[in-house]
C-alpha atoms as a PDB file:
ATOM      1  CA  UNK A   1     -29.751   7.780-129.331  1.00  0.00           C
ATOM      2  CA  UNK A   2     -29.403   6.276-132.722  1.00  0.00           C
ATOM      3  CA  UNK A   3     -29.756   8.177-135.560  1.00  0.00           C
ATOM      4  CA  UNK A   4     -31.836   7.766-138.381  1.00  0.00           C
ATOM      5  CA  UNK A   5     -29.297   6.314-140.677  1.00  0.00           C
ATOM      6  CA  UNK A   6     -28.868   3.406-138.058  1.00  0.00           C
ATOM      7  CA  UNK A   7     -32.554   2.662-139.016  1.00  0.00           C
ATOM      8  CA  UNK A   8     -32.172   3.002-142.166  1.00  0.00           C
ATOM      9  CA  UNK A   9     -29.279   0.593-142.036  1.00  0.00           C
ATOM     10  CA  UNK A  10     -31.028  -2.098-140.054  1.00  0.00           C
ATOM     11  CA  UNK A  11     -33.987  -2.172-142.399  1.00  0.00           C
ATOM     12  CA  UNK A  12     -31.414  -3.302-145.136  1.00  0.00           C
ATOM     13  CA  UNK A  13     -29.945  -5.590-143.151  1.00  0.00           C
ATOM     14  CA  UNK A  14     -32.911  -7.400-141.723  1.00  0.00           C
ATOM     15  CA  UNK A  15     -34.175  -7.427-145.291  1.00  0.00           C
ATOM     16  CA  UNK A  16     -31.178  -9.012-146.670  1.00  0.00           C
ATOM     17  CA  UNK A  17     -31.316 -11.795-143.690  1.00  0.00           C
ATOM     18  CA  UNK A  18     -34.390 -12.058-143.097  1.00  0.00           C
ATOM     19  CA  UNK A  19     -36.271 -10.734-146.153  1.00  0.00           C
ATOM     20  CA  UNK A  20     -38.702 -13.277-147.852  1.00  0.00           C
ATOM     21  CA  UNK A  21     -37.885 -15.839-145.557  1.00  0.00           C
ATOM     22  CA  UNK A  22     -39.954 -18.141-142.637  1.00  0.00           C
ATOM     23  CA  UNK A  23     -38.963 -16.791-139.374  1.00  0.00           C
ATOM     24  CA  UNK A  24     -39.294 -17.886-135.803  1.00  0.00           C
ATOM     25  CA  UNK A  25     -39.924 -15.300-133.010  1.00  0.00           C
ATOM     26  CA  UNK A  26     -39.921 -15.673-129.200  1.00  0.00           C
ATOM     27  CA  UNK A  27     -39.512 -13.029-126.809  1.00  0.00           C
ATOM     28  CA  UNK A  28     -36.936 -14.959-124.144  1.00  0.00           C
ATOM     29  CA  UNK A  29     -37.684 -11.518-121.569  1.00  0.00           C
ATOM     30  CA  UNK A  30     -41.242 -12.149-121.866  1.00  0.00           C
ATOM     31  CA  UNK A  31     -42.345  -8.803-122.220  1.00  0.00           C
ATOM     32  CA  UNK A  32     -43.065  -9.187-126.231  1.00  0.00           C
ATOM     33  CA  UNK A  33     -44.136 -12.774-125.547  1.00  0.00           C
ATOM     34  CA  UNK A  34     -47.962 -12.687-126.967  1.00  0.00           C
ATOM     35  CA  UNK A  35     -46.701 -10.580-129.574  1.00  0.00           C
ATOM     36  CA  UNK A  36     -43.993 -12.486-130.460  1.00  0.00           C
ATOM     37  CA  UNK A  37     -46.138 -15.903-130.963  1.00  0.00           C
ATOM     38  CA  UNK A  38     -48.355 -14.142-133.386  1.00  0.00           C
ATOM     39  CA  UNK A  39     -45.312 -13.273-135.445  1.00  0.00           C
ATOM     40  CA  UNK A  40     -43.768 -16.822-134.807  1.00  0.00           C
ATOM     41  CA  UNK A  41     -43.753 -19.019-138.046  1.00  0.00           C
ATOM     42  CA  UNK A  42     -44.478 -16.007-140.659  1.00  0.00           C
ATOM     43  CA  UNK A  43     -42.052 -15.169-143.428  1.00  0.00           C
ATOM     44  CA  UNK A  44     -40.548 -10.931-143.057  1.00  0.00           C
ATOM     45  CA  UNK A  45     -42.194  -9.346-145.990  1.00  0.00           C
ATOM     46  CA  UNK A  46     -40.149  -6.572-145.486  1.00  0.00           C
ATOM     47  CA  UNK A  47     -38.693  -3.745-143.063  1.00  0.00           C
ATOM     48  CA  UNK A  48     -38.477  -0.075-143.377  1.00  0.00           C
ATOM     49  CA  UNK A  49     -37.413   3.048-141.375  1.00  0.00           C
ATOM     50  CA  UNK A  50     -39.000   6.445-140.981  1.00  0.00           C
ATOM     51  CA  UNK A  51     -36.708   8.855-138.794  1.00  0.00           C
ATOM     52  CA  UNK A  52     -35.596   6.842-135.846  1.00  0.00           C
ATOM     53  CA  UNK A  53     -38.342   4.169-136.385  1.00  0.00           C
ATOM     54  CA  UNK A  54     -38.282   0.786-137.382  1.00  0.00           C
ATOM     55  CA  UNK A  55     -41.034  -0.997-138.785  1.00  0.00           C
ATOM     56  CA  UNK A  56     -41.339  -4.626-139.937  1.00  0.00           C
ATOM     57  CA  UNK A  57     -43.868  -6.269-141.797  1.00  0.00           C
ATOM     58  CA  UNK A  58     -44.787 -10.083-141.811  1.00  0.00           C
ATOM     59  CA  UNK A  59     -47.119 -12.338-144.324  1.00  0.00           C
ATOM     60  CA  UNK A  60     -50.610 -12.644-143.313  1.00  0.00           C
ATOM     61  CA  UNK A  61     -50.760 -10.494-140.437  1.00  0.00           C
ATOM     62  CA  UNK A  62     -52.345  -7.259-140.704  1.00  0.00           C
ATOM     63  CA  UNK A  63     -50.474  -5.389-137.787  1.00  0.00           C
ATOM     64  CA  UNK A  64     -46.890  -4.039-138.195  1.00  0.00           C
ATOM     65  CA  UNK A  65     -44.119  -4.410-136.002  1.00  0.00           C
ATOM     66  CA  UNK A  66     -42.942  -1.080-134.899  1.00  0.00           C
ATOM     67  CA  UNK A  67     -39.769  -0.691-133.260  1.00  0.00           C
ATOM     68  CA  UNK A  68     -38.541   2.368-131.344  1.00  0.00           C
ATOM     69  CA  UNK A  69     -34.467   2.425-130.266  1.00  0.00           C
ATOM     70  CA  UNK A  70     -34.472   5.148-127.875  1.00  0.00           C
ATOM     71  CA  UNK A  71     -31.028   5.875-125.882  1.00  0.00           C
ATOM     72  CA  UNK A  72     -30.198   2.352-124.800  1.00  0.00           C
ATOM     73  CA  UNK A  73     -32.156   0.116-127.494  1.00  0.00           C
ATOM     74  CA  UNK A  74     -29.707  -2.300-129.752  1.00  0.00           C
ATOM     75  CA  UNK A  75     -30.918  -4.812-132.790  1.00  0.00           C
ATOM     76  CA  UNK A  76     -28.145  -7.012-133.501  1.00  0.00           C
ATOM     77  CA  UNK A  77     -28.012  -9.179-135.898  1.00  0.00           C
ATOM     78  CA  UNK A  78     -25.466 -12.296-136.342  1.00  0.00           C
ATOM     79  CA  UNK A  79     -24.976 -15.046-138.791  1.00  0.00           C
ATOM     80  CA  UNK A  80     -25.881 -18.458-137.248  1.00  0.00           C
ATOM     81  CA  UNK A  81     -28.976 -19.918-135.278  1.00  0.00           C
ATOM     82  CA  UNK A  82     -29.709 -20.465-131.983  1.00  0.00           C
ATOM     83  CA  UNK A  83     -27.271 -17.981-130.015  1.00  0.00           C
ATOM     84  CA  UNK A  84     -27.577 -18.369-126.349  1.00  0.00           C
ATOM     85  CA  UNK A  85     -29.320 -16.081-125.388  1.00  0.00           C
ATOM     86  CA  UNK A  86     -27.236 -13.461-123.331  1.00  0.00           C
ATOM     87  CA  UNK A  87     -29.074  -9.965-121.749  1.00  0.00           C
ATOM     88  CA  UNK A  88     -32.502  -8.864-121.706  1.00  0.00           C
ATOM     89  CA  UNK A  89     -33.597  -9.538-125.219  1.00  0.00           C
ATOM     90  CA  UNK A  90     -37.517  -8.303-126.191  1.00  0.00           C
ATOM     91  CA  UNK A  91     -37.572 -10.030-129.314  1.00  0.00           C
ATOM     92  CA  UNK A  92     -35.757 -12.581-130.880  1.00  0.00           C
ATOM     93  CA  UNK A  93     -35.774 -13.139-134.501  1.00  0.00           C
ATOM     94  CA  UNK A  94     -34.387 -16.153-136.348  1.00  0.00           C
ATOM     95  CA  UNK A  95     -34.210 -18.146-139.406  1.00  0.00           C
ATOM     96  CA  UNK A  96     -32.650 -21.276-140.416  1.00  0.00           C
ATOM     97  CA  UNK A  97     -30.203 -21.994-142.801  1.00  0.00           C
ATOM     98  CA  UNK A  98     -30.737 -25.181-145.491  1.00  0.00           C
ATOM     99  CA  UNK A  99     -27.749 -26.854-144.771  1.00  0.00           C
ATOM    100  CA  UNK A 100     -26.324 -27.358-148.429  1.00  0.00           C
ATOM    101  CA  UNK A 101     -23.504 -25.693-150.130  1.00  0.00           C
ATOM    102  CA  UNK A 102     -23.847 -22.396-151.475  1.00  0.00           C
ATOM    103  CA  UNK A 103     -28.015 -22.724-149.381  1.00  0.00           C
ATOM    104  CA  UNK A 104     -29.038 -19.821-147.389  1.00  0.00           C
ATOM    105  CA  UNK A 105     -27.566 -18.788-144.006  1.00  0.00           C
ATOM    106  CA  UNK A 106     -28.898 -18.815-140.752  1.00  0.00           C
ATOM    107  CA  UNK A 107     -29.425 -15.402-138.655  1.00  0.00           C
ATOM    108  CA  UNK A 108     -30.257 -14.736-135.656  1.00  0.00           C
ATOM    109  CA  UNK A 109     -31.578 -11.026-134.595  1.00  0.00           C
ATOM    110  CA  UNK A 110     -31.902  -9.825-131.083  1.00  0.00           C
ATOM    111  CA  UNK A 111     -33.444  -6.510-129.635  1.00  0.00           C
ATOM    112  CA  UNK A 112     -32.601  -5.010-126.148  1.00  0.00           C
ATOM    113  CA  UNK A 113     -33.398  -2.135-124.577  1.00  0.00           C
ATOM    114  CA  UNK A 114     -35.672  -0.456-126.840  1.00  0.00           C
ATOM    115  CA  UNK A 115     -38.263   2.496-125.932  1.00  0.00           C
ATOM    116  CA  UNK A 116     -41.034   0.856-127.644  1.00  0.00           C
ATOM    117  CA  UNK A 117     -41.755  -2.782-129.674  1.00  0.00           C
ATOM    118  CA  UNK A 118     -45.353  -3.401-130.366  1.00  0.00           C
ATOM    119  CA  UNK A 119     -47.574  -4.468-132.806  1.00  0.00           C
ATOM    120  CA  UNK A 120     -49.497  -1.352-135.024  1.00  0.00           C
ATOM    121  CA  UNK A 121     -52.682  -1.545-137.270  1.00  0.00           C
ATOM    122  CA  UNK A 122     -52.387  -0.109-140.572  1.00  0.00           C
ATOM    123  CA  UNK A 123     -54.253   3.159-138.944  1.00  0.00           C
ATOM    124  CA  UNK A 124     -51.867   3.358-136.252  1.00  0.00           C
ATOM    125  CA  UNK A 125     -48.979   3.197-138.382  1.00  0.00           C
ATOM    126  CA  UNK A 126     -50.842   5.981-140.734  1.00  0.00           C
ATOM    127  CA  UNK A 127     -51.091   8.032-137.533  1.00  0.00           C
ATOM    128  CA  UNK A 128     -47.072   7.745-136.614  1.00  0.00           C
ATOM    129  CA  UNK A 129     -46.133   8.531-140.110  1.00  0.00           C
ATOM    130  CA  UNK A 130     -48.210  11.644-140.001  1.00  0.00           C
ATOM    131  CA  UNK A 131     -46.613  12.635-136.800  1.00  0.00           C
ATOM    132  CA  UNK A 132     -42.925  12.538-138.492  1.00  0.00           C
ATOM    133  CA  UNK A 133     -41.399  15.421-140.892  1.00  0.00           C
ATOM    134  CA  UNK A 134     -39.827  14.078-144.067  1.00  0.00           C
ATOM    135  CA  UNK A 135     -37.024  11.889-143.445  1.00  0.00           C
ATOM    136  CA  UNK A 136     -34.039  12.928-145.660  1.00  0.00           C
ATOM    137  CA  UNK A 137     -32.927   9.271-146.472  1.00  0.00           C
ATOM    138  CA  UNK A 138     -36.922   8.351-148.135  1.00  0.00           C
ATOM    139  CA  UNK A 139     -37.374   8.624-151.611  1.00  0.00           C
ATOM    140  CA  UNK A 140     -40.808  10.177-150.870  1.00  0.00           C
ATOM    141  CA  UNK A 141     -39.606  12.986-148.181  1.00  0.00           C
ATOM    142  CA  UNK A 142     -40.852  16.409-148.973  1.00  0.00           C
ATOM    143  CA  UNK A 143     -38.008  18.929-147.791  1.00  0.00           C
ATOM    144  CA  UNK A 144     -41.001  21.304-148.142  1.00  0.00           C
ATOM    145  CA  UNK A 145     -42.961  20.290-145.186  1.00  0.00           C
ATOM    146  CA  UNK A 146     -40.207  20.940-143.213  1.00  0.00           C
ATOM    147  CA  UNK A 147     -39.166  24.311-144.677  1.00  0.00           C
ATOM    148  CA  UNK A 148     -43.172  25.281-143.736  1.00  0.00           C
ATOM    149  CA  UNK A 149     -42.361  24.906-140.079  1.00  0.00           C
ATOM    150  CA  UNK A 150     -38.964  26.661-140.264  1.00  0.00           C
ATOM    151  CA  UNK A 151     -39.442  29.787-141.502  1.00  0.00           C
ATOM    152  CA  UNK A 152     -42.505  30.671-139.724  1.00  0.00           C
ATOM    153  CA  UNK A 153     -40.539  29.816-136.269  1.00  0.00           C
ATOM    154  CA  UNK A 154     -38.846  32.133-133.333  1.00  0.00           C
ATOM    155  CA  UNK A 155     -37.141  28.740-132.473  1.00  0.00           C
ATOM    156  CA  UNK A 156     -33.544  28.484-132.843  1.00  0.00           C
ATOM    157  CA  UNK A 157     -32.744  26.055-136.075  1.00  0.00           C
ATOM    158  CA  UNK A 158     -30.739  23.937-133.836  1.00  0.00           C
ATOM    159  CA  UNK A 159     -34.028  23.242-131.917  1.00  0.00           C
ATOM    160  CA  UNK A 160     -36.060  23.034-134.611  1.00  0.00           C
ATOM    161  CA  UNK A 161     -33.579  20.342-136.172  1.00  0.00           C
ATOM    162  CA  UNK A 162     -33.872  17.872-133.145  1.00  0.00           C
ATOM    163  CA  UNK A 163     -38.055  18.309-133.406  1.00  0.00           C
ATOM    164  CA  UNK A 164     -38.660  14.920-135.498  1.00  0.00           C
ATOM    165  CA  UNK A 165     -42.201  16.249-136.489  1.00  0.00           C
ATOM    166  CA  UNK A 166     -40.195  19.171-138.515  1.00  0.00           C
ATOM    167  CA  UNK A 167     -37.324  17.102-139.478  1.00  0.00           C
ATOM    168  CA  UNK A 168     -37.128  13.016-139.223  1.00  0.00           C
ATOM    169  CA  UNK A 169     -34.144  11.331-138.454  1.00  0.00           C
ATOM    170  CA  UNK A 170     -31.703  13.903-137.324  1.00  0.00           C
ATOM    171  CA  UNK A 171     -30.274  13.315-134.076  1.00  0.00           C
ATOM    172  CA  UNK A 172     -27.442  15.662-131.961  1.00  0.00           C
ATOM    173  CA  UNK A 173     -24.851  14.627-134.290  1.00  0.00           C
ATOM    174  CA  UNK A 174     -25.856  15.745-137.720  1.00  0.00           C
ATOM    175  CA  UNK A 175     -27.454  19.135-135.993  1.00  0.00           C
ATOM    176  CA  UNK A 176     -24.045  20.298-134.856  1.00  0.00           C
ATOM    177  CA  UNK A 177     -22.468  18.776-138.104  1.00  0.00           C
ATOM    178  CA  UNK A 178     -25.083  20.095-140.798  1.00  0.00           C
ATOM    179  CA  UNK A 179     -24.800  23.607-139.014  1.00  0.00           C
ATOM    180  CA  UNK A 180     -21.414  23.885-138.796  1.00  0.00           C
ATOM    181  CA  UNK A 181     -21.156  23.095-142.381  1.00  0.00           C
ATOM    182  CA  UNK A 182     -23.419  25.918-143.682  1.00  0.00           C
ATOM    183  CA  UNK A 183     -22.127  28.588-141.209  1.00  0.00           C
ATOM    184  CA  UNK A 184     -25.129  28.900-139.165  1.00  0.00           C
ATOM    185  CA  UNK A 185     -25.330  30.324-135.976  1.00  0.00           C
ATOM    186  CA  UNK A 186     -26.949  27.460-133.758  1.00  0.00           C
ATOM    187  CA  UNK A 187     -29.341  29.642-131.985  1.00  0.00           C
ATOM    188  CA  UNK A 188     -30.759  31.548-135.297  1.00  0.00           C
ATOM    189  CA  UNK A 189     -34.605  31.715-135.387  1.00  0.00           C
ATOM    190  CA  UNK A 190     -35.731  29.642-137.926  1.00  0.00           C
ATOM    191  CA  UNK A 191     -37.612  32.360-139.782  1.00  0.00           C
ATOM    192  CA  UNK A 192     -34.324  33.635-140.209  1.00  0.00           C
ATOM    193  CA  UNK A 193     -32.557  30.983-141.754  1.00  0.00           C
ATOM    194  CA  UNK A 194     -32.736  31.847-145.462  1.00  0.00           C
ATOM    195  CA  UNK A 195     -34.531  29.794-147.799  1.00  0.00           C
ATOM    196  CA  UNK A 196     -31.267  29.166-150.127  1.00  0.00           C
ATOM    197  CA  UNK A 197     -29.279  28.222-146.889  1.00  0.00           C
ATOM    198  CA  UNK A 198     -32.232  25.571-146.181  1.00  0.00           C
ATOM    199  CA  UNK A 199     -32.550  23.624-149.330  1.00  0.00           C
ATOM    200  CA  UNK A 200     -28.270  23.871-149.288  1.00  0.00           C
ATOM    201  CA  UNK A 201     -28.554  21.543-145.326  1.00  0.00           C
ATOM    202  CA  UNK A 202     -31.358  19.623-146.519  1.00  0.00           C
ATOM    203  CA  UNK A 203     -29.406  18.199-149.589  1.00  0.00           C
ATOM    204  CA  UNK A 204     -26.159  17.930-147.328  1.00  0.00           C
ATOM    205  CA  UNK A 205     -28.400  15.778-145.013  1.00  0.00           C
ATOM    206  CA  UNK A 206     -29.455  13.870-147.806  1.00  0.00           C
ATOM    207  CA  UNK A 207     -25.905  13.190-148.178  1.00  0.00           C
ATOM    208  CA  UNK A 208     -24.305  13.061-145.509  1.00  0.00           C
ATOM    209  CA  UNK A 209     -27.043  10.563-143.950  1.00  0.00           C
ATOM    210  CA  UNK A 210     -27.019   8.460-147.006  1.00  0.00           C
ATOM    211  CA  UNK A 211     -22.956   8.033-146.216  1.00  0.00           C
ATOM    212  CA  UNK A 212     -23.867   7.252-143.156  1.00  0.00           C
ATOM    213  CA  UNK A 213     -26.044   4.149-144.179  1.00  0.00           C
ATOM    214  CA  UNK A 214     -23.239   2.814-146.260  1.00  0.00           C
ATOM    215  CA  UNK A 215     -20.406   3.252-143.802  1.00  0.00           C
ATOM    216  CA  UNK A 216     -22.622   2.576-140.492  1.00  0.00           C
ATOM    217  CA  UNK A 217     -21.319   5.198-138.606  1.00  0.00           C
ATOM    218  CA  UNK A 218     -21.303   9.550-139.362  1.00  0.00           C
ATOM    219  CA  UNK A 219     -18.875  10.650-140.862  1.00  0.00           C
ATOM    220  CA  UNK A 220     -19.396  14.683-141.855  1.00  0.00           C
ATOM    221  CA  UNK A 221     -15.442  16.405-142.969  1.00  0.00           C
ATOM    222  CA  UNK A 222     -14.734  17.070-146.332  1.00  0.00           C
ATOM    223  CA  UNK A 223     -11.426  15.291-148.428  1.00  0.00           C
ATOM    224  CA  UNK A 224      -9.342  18.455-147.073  1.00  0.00           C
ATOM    225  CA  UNK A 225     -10.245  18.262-143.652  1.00  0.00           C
ATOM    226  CA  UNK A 226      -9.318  14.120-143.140  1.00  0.00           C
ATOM    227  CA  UNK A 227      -6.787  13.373-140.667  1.00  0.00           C
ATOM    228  CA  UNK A 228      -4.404  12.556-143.654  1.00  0.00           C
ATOM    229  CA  UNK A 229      -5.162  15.643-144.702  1.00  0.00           C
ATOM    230  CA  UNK A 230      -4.109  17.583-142.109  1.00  0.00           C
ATOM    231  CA  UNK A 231      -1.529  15.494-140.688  1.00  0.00           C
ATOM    232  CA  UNK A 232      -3.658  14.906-137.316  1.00  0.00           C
ATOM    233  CA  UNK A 233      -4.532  11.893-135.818  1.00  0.00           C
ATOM    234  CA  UNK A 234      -8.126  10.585-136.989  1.00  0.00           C
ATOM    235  CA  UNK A 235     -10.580  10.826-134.127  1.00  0.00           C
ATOM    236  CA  UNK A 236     -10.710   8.392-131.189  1.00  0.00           C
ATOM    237  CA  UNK A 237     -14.534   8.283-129.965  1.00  0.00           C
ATOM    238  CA  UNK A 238     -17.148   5.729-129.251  1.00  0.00           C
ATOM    239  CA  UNK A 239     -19.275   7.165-131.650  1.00  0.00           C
ATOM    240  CA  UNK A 240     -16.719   7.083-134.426  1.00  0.00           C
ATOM    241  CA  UNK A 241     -16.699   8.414-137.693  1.00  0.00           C
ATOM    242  CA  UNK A 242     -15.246  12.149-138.359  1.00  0.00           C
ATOM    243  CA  UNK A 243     -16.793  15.596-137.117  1.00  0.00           C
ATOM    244  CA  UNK A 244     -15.946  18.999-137.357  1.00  0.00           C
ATOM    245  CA  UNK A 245     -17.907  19.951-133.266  1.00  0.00           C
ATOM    246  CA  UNK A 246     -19.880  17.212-132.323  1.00  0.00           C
ATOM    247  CA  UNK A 247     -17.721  16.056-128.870  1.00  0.00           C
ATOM    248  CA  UNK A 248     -14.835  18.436-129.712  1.00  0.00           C
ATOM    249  CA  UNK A 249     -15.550  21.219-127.279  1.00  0.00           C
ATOM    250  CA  UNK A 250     -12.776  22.743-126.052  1.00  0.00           C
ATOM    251  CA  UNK A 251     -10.740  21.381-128.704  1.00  0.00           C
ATOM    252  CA  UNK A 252      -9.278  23.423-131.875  1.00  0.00           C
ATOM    253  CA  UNK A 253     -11.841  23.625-134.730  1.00  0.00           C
ATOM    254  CA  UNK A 254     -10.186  21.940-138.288  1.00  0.00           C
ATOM    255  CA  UNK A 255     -10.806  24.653-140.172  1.00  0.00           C
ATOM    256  CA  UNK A 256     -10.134  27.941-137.966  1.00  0.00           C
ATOM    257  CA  UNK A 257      -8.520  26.800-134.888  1.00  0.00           C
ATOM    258  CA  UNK A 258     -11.801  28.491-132.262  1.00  0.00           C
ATOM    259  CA  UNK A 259     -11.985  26.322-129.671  1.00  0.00           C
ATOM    260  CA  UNK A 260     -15.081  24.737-129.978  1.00  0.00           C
ATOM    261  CA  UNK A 261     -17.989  25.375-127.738  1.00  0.00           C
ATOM    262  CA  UNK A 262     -21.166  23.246-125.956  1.00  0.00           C
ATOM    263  CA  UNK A 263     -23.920  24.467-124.372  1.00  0.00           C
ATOM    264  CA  UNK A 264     -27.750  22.543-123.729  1.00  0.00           C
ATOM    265  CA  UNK A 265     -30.312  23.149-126.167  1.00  0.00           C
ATOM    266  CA  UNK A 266     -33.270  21.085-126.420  1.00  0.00           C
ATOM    267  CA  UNK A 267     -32.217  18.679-123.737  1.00  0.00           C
ATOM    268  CA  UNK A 268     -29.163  17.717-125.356  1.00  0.00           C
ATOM    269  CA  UNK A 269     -25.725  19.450-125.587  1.00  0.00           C
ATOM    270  CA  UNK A 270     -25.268  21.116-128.705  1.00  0.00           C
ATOM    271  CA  UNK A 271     -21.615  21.741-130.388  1.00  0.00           C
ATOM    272  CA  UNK A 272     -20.192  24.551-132.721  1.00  0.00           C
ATOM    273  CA  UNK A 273     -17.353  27.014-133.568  1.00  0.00           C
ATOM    274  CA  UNK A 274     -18.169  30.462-132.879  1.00  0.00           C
ATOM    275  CA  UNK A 275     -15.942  31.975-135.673  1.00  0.00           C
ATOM    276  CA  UNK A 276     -16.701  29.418-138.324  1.00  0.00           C
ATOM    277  CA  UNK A 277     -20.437  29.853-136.901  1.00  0.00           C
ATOM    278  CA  UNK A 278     -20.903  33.355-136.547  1.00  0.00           C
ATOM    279  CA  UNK A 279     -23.232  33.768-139.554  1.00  0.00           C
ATOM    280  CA  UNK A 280     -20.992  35.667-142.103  1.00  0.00           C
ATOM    281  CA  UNK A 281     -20.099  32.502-144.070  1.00  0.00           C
ATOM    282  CA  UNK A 282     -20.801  29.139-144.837  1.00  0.00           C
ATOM    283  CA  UNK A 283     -18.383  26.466-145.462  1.00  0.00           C
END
């Protein structure tokens, strides 16, 4: 499942495209087809992300677009108009270019696969924001809020960091990557996890993520740990980027040479070093 920086990301990117601009929208699947002619000759106001949602507002039109990835969903978005349309696509977004040199380009934006796209009223979307913990990537997340949850729970952190009302955003990746940074032992009871050791992951999510929306893809190993480094090869995965665990069990850990474990922990497989991990240090 995408993470929240891939949100993040596509908000930027729609609003540079699409941003302030008349749009066309059809729905060549048919299942976002009424929806889709409401939105259909309105200009994007603007798009935003809050954890792993997308939402996207249009001129005139009270409701908001509210877009939901889940494991399969895609958004992609190409230069040029009228691409044949290829797949199952919900919603298609496009506007045109003017034609003159140095004019504005045409884009085309198609979404497949996703859990949910539907139109929201401005209570609804009130009601989904309420439901979310603070997203480390918004300017107006309160790290707080989060830290209220944690250390009044028995639940193991790594748990409690894949619950988006505690913590928006952060997906299997930066669990096992934030934790592994800071030492922690994956299945420590929140209420355990120091307060210090907290606001230290929350401002390495705020940066890590925020690396994450410039490069499009997680990357989490510091300058000493890089391939070129350490005179290994750099990491061949689908998911791409650099990791200390995530996908590396039963491979040699960078820093101590553990072979790194995986075991199931809120429904999705969970990564770390037991050495670097064992709680009596943080990296």
């Amino acid at each position: 499942m995408p993470e929240g920086h891939t949100l993040h990301r596509l908000a930027i990117d729609l609003n540079a495209s699409f941003g302030g601009r008349l749009t066309r929208s059809g729905s060549p699947q048919g299942r976002f087809a009424p929806e889709a002619e409401r939105l259909d000759g309105r200009v994007l106001t603007g798009a935003e992300a809050a954890g792993k949602h997308l939402l996207v507002e249009f001129a005139d039109l009270p409701e908001v677009v509210h877009v939901h990835l889940g494991l399969y969903g895609s958004f992609a978005i190409a230069r040029g108009a009228a691409h044949p349309v290829t797949g199952q696509v919900r919603w298609r977004l496009e506007t045109g270019g003017d034609g003159a040199s140095g004019g504005r380009t045409a884009w085309t934006a198609d979404l497949r696969g996703p859990n949910v796209c539907e139109l929201l009223t401005p209570p609804e979307i009130d009601a989904l924001l309420a439901r979310l913990g603070p997203d480390p990537l918004r300017p107006d997340a309160d790290p707080d809020r989060a830290w209220s949850r944690i250390h009044r729970s028995s639940q193991p952190i790594a748990t409690l960091l894949m619950d988006q009302s505690v913590l928006a955003g952060v997906g299997n990746v930066y669990r096992a990557e934030v934790l592994f940074r800071h030492g922690v032992p994956p299945m420590t009871a929140g209420r355990r996890v120091p307060r210090v050791r907290w606001n230290a992951m929350w401002a390495d999510l705020v940066d890590l993520m925020a690396l994450g929306v410039e490069r499009n893809r997680i990357d989490t190993v510091r300058p000493e740990h890089e391939p070129e480094a350490m005179g290994r090869d750099p990491r061949q995965d689908d998911h791409g980027g650099e990791v200390y665990v995530y996908r590396r069990d039963g491979l040699p850990c960078h820093v101590c040479g553990t072979l790194v474990r995986k075991r199931a922990v809120a429904g999705r497989n969970l990564f770390w070093c037991p050495s670097c991990q064992s709680g009596r240090s943080a990296h």
